[in-house]
PDB file of N, CA and C in Angstrom:
ATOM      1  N   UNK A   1      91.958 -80.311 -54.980  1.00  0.00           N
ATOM      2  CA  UNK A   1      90.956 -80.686 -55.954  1.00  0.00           C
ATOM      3  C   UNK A   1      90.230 -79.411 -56.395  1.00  0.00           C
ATOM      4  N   UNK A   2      90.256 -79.014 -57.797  1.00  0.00           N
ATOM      5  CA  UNK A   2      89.767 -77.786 -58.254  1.00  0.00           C
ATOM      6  C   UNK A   2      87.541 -77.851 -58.274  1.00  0.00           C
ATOM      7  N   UNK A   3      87.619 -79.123 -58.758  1.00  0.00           N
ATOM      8  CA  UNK A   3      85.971 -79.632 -58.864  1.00  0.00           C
ATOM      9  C   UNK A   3      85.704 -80.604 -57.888  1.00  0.00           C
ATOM     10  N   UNK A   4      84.491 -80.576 -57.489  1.00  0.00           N
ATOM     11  CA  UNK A   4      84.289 -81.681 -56.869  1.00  0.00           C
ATOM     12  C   UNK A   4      83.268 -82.864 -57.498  1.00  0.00           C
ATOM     13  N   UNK A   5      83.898 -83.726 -57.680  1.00  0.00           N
ATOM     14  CA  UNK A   5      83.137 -84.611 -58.600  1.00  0.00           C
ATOM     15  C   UNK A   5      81.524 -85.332 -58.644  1.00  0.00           C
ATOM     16  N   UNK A   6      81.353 -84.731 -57.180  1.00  0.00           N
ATOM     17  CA  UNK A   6      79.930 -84.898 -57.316  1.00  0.00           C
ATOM     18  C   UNK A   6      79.143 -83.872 -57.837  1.00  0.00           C
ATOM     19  N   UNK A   7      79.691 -82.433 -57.623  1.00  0.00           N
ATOM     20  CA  UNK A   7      79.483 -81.426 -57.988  1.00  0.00           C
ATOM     21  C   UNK A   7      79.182 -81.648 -59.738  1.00  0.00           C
ATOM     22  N   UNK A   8      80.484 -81.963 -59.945  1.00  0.00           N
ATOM     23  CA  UNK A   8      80.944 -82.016 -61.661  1.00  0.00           C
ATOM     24  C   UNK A   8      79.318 -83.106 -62.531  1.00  0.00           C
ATOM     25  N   UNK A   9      79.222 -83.919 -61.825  1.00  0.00           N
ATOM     26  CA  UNK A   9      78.264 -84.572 -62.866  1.00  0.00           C
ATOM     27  C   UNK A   9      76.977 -84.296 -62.119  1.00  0.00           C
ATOM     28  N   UNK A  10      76.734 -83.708 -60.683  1.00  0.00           N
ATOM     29  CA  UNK A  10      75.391 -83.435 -60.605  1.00  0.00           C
ATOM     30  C   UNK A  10      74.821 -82.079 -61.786  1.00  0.00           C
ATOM     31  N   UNK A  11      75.969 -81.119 -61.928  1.00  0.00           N
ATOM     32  CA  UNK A  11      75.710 -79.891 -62.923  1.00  0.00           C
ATOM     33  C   UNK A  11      75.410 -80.854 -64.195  1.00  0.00           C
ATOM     34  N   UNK A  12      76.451 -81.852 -64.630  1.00  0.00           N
ATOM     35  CA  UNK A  12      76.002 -82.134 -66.051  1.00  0.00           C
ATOM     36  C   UNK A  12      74.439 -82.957 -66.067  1.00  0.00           C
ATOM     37  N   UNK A  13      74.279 -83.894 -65.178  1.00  0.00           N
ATOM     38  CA  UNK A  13      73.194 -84.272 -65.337  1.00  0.00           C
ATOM     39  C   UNK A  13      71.760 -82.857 -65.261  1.00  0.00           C
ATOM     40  N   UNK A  14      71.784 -81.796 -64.571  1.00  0.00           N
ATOM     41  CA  UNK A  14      71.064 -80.857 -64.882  1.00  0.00           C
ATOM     42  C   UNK A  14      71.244 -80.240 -66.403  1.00  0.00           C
ATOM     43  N   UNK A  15      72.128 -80.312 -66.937  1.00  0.00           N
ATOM     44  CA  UNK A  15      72.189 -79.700 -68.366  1.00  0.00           C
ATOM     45  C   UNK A  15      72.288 -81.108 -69.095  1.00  0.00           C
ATOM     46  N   UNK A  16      71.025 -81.456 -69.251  1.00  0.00           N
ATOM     47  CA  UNK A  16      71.743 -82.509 -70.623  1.00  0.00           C
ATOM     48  C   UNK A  16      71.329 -82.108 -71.937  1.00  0.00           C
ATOM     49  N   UNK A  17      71.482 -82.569 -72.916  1.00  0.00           N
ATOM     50  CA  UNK A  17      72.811 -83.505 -73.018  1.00  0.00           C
ATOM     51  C   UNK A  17      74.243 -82.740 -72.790  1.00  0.00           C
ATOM     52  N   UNK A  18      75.479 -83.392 -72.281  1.00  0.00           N
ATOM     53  CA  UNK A  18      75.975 -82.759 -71.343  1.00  0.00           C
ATOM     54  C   UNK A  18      77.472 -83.996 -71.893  1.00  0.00           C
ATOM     55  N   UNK A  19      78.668 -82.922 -72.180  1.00  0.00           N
ATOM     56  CA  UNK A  19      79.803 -83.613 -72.488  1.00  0.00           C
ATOM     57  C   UNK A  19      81.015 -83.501 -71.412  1.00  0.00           C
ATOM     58  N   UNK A  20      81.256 -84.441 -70.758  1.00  0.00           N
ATOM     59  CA  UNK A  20      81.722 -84.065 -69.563  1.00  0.00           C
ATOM     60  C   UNK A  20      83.517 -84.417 -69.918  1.00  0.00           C
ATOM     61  N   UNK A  21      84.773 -83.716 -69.939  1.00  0.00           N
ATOM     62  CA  UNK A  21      86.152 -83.640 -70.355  1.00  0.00           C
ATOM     63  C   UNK A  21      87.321 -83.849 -69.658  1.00  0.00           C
ATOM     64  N   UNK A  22      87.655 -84.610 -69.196  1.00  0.00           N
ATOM     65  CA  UNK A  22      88.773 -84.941 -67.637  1.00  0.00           C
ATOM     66  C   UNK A  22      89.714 -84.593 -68.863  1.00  0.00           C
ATOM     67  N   UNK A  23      90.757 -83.859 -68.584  1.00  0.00           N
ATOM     68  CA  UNK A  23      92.223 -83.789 -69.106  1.00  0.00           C
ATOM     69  C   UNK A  23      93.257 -84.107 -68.118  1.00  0.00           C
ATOM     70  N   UNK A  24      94.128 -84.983 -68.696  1.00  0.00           N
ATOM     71  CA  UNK A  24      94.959 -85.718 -67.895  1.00  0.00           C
ATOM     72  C   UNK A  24      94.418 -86.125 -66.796  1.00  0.00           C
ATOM     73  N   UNK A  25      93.872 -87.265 -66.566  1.00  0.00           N
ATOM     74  CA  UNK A  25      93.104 -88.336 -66.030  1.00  0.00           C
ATOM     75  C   UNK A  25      93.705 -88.455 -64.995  1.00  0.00           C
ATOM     76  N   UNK A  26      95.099 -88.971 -65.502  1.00  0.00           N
ATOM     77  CA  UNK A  26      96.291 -89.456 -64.744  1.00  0.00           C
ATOM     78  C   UNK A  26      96.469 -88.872 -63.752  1.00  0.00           C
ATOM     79  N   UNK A  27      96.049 -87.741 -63.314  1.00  0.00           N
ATOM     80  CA  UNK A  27      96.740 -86.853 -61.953  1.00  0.00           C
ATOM     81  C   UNK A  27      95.635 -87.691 -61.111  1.00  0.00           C
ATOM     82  N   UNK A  28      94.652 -87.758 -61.146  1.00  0.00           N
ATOM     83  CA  UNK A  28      93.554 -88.766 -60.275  1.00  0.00           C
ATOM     84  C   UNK A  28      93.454 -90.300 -60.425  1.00  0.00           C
ATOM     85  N   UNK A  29      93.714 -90.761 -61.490  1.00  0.00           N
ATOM     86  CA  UNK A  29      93.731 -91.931 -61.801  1.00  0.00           C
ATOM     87  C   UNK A  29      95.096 -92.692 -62.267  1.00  0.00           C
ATOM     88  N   UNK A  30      96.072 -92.712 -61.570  1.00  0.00           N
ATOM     89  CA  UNK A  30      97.123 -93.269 -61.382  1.00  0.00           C
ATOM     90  C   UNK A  30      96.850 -94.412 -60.808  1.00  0.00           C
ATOM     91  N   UNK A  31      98.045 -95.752 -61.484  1.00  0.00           N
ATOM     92  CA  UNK A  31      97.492 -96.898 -60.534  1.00  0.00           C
ATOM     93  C   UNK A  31      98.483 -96.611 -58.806  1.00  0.00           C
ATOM     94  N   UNK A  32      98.470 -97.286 -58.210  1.00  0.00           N
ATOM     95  CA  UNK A  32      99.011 -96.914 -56.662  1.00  0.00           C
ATOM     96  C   UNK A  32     100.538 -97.491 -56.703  1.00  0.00           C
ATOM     97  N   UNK A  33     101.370 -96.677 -56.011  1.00  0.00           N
ATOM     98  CA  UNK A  33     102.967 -97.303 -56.082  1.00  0.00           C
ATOM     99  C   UNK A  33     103.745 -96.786 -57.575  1.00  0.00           C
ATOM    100  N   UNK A  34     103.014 -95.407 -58.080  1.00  0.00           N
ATOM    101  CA  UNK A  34     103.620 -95.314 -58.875  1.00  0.00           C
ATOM    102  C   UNK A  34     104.587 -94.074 -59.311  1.00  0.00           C
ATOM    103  N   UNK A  35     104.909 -93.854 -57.932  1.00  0.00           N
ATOM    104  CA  UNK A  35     105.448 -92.219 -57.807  1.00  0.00           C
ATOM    105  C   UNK A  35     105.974 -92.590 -56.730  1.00  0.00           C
ATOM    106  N   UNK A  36     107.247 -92.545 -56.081  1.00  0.00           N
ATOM    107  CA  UNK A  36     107.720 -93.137 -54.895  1.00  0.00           C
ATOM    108  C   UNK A  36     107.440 -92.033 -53.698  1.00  0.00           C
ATOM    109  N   UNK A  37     107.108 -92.355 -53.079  1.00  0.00           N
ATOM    110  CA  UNK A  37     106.572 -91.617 -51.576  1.00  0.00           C
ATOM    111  C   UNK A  37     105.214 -91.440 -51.791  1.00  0.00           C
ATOM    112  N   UNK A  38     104.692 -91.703 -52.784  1.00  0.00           N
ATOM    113  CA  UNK A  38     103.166 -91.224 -52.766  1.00  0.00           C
ATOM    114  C   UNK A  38     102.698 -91.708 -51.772  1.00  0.00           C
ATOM    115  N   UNK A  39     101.691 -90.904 -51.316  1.00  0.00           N
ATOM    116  CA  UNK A  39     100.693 -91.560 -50.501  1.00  0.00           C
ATOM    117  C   UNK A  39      99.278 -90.397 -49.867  1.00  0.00           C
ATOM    118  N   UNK A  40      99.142 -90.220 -51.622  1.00  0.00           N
ATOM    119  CA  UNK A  40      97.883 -89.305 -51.887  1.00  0.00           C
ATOM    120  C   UNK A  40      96.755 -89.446 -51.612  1.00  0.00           C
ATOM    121  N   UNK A  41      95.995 -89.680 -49.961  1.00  0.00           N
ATOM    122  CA  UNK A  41      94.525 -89.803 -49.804  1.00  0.00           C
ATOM    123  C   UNK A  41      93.462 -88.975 -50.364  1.00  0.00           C
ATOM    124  N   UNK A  42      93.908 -88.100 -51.120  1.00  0.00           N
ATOM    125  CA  UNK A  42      92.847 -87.305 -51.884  1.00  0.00           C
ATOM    126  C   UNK A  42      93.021 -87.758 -53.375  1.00  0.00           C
ATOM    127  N   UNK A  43      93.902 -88.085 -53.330  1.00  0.00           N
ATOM    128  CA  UNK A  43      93.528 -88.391 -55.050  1.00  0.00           C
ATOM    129  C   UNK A  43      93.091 -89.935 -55.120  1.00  0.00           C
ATOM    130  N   UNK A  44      93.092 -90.570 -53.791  1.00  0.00           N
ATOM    131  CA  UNK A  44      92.634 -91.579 -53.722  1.00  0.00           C
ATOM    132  C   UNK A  44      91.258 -91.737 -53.828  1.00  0.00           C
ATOM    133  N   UNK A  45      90.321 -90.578 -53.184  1.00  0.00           N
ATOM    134  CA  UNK A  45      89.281 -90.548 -52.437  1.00  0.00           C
ATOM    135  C   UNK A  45      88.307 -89.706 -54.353  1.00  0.00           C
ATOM    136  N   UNK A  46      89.405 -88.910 -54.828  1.00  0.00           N
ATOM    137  CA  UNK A  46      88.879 -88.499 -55.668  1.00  0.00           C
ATOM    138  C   UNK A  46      88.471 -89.623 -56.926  1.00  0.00           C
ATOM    139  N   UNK A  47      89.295 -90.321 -57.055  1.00  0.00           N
ATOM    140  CA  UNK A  47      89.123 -91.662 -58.108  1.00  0.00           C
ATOM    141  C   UNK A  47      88.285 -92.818 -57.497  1.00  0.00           C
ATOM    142  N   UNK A  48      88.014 -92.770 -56.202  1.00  0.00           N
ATOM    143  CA  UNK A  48      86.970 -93.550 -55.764  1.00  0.00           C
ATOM    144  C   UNK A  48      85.494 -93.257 -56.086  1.00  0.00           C
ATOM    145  N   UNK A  49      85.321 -91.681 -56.040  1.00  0.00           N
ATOM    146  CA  UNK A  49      84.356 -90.809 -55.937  1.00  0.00           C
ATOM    147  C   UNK A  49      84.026 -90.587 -57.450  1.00  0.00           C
ATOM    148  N   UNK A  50      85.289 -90.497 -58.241  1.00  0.00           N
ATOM    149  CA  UNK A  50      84.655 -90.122 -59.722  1.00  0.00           C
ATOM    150  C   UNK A  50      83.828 -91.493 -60.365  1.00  0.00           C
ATOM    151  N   UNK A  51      84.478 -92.527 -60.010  1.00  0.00           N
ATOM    152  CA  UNK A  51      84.292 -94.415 -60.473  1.00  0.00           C
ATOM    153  C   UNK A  51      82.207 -94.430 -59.656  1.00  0.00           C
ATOM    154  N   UNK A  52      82.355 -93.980 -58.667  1.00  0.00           N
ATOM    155  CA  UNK A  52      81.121 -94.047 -58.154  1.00  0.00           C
ATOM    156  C   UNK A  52      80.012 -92.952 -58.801  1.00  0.00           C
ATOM    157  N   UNK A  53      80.833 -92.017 -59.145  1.00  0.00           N
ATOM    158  CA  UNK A  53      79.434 -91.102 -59.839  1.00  0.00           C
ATOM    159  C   UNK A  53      79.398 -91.999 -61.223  1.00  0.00           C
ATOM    160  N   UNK A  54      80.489 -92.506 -61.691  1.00  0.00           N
ATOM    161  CA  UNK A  54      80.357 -92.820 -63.130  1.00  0.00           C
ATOM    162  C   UNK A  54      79.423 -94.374 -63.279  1.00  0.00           C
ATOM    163  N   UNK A  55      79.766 -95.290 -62.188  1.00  0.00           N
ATOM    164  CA  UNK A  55      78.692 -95.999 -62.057  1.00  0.00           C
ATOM    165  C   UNK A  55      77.164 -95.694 -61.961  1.00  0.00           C
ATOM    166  N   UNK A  56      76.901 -94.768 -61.659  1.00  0.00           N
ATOM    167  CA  UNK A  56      75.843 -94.514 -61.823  1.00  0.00           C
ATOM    168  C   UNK A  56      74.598 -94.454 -62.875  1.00  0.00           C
ATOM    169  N   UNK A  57      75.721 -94.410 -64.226  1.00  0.00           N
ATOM    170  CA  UNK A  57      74.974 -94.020 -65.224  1.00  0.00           C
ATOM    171  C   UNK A  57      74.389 -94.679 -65.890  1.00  0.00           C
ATOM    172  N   UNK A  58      73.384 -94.927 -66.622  1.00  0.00           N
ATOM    173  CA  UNK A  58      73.111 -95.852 -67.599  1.00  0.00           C
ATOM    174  C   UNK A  58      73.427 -95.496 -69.121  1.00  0.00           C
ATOM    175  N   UNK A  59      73.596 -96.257 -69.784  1.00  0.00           N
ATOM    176  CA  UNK A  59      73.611 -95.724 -71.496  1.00  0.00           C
ATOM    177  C   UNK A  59      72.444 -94.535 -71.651  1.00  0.00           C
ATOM    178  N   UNK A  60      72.685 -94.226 -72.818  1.00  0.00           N
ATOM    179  CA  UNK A  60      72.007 -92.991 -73.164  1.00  0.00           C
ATOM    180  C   UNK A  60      71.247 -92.202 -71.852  1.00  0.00           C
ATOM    181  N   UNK A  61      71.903 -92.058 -70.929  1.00  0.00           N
ATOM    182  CA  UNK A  61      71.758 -91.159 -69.811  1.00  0.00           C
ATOM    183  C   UNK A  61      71.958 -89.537 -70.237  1.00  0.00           C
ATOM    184  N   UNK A  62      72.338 -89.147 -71.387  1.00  0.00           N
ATOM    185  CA  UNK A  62      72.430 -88.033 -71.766  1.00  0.00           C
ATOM    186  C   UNK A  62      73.910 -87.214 -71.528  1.00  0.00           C
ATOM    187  N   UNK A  63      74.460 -87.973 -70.882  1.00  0.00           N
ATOM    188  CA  UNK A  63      76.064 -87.442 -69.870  1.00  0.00           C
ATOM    189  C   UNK A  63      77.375 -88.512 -70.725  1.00  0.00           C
ATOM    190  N   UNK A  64      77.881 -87.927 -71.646  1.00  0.00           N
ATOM    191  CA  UNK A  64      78.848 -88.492 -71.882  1.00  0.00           C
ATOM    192  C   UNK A  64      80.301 -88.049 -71.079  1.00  0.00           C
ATOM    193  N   UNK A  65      81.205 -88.972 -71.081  1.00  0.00           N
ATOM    194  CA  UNK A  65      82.142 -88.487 -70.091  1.00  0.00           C
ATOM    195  C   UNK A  65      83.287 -88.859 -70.871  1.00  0.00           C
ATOM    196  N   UNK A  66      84.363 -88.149 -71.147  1.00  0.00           N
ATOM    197  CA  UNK A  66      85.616 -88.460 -72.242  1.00  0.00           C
ATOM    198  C   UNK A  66      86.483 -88.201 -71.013  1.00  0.00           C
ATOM    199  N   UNK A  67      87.958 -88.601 -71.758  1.00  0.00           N
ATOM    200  CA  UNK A  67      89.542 -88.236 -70.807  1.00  0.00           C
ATOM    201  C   UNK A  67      90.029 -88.184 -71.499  1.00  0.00           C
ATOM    202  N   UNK A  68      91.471 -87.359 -71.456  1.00  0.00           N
ATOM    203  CA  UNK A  68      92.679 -87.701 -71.914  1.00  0.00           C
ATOM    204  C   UNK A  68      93.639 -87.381 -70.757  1.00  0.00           C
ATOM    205  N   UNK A  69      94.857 -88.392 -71.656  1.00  0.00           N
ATOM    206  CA  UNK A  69      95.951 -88.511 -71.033  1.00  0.00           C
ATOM    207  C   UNK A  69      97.099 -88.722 -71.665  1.00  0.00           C
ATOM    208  N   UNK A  70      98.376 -88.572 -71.362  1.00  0.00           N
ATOM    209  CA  UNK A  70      99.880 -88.809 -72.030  1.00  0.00           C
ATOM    210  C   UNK A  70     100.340 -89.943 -71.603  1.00  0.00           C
ATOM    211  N   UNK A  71      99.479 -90.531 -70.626  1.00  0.00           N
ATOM    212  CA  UNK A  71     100.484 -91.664 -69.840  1.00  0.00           C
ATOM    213  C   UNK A  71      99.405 -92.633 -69.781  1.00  0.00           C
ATOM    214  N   UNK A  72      98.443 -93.100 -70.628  1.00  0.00           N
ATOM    215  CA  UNK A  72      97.905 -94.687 -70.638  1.00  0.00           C
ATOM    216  C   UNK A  72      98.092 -95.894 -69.507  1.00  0.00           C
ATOM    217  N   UNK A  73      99.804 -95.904 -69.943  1.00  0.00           N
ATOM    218  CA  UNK A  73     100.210 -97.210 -69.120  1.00  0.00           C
ATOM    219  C   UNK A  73     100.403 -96.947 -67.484  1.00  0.00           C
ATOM    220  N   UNK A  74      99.726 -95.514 -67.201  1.00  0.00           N
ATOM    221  CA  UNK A  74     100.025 -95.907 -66.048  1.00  0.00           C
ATOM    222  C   UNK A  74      98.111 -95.738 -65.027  1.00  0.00           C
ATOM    223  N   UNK A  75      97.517 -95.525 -65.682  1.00  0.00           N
ATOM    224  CA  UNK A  75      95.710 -95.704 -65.048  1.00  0.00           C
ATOM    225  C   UNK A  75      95.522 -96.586 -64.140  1.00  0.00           C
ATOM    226  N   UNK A  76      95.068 -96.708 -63.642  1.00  0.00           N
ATOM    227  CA  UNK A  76      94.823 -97.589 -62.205  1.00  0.00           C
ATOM    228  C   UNK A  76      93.358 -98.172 -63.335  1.00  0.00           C
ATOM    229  N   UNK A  77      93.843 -99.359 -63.340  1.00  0.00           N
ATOM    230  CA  UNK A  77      92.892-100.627 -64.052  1.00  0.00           C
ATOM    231  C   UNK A  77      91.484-100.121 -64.006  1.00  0.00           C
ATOM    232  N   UNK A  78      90.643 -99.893 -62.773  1.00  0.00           N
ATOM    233  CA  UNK A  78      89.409 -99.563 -62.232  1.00  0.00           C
ATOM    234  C   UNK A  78      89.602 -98.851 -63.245  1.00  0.00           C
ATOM    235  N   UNK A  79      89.514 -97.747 -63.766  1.00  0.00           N
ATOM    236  CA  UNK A  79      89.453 -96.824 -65.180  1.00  0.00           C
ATOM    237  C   UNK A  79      89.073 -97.713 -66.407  1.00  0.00           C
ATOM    238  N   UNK A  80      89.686 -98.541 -66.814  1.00  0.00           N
ATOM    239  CA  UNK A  80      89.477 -99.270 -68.244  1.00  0.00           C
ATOM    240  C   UNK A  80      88.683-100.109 -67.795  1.00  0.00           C
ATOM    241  N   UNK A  81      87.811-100.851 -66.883  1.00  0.00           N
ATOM    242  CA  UNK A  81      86.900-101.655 -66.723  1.00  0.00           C
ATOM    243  C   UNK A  81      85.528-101.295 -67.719  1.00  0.00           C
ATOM    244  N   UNK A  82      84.819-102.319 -68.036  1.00  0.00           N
ATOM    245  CA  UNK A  82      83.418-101.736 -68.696  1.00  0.00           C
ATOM    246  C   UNK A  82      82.417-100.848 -68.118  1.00  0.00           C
ATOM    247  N   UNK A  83      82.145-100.410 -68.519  1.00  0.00           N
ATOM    248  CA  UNK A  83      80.667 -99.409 -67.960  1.00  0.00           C
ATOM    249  C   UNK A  83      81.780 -98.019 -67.725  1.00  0.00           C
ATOM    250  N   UNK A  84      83.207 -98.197 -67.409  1.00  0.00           N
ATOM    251  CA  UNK A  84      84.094 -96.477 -67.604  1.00  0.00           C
ATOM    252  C   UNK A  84      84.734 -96.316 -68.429  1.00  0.00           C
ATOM    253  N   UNK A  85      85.977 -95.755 -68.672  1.00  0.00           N
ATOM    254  CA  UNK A  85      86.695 -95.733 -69.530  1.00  0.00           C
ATOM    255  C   UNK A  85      86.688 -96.666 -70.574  1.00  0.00           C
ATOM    256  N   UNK A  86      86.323 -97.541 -70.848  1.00  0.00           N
ATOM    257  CA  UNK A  86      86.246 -98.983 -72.231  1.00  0.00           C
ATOM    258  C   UNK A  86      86.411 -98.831 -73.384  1.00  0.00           C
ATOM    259  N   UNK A  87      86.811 -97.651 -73.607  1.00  0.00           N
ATOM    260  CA  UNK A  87      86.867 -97.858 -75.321  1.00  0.00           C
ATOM    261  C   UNK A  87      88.070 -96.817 -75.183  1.00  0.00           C
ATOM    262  N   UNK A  88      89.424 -96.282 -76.246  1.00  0.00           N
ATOM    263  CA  UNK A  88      90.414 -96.183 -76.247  1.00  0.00           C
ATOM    264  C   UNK A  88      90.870 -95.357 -77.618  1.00  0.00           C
ATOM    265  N   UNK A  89      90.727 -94.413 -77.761  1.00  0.00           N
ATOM    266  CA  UNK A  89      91.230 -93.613 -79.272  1.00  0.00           C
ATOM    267  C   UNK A  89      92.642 -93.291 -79.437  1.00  0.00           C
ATOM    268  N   UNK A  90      93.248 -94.124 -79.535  1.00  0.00           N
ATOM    269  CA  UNK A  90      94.862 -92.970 -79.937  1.00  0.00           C
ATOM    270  C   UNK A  90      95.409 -92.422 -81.230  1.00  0.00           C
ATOM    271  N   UNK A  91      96.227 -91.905 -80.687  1.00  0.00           N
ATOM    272  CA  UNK A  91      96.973 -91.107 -81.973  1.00  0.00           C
ATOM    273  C   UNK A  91      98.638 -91.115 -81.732  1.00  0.00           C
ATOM    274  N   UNK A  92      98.987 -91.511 -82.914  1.00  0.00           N
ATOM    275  CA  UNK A  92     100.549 -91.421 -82.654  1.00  0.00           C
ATOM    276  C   UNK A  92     101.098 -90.621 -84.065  1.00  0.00           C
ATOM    277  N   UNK A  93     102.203 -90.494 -83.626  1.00  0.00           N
ATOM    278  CA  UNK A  93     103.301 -89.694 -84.438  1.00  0.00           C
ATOM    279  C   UNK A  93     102.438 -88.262 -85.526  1.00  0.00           C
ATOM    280  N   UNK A  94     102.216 -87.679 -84.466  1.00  0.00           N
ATOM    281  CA  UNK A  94     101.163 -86.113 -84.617  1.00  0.00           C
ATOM    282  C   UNK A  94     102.521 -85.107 -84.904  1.00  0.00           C
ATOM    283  N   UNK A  95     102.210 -84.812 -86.208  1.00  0.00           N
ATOM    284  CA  UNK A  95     103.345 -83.784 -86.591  1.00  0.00           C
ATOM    285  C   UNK A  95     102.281 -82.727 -86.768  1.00  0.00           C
ATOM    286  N   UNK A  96     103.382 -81.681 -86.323  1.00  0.00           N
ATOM    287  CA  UNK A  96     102.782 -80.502 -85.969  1.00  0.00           C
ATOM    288  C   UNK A  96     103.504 -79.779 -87.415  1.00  0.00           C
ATOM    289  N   UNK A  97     102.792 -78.838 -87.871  1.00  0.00           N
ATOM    290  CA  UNK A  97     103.650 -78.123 -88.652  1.00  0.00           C
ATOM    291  C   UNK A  97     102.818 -76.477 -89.202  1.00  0.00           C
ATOM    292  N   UNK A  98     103.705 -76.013 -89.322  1.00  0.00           N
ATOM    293  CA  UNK A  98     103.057 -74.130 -89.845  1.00  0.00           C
ATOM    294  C   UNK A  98     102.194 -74.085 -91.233  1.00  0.00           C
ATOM    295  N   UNK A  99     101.165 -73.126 -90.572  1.00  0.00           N
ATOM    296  CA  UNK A  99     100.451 -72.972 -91.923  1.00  0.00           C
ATOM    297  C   UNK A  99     101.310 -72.244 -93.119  1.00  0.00           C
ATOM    298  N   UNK A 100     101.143 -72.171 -94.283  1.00  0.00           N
ATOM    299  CA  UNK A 100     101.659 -71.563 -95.453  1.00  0.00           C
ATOM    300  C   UNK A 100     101.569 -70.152 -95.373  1.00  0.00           C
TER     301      UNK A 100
END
């Protein structure tokens, strides 16, 4: 684990307003059984731990918290519940192409 997630939103709540950026979610928030042999107690402990700081918050708490990810369908539910993850932006068929 590079941050520690209590770490991560006790700093943002000292700086607010404060935009907090998980990229690829998925390495922590996988649902369980979904990688054969897994049996990751830290990334367990880490998605327990992030869900609990994120409960914490109230609306306009000053701490917004975004994610992304490539793999949607595979989040461990607890993520898309209300009060975390709940709302959903995608983008499909993103062509890339050279400037002139």
């Amino acid at each position: 684990m590079l941050y520690d997630s209590r770490d991560l939103f006790n700093n943002a709540k000292k700086n607010l307003p404060c935009l907090v950026f998980i990229d690829e979610i998925d390495a922590v928030g996988r649902q369980r059984g979904t990688v054969i042999g897994e049996g990751n107690d830290e990334r367990e402990q880490t998605l327990s731990q992030l869900l609990t700081e994120m409960d914490g918050f109230i609306s306009n708490s000053g701490v917004i918290v975004l994610a992304a990810t490539n793999r949607p369908e595979i989040l461990h539910s607890a993520l898309l519940r209300p009060g975390w993850f709940d709302r959903q932006v995608t983008r499909q068929n993103i062509a890339i192409t050279k400037s002139p």
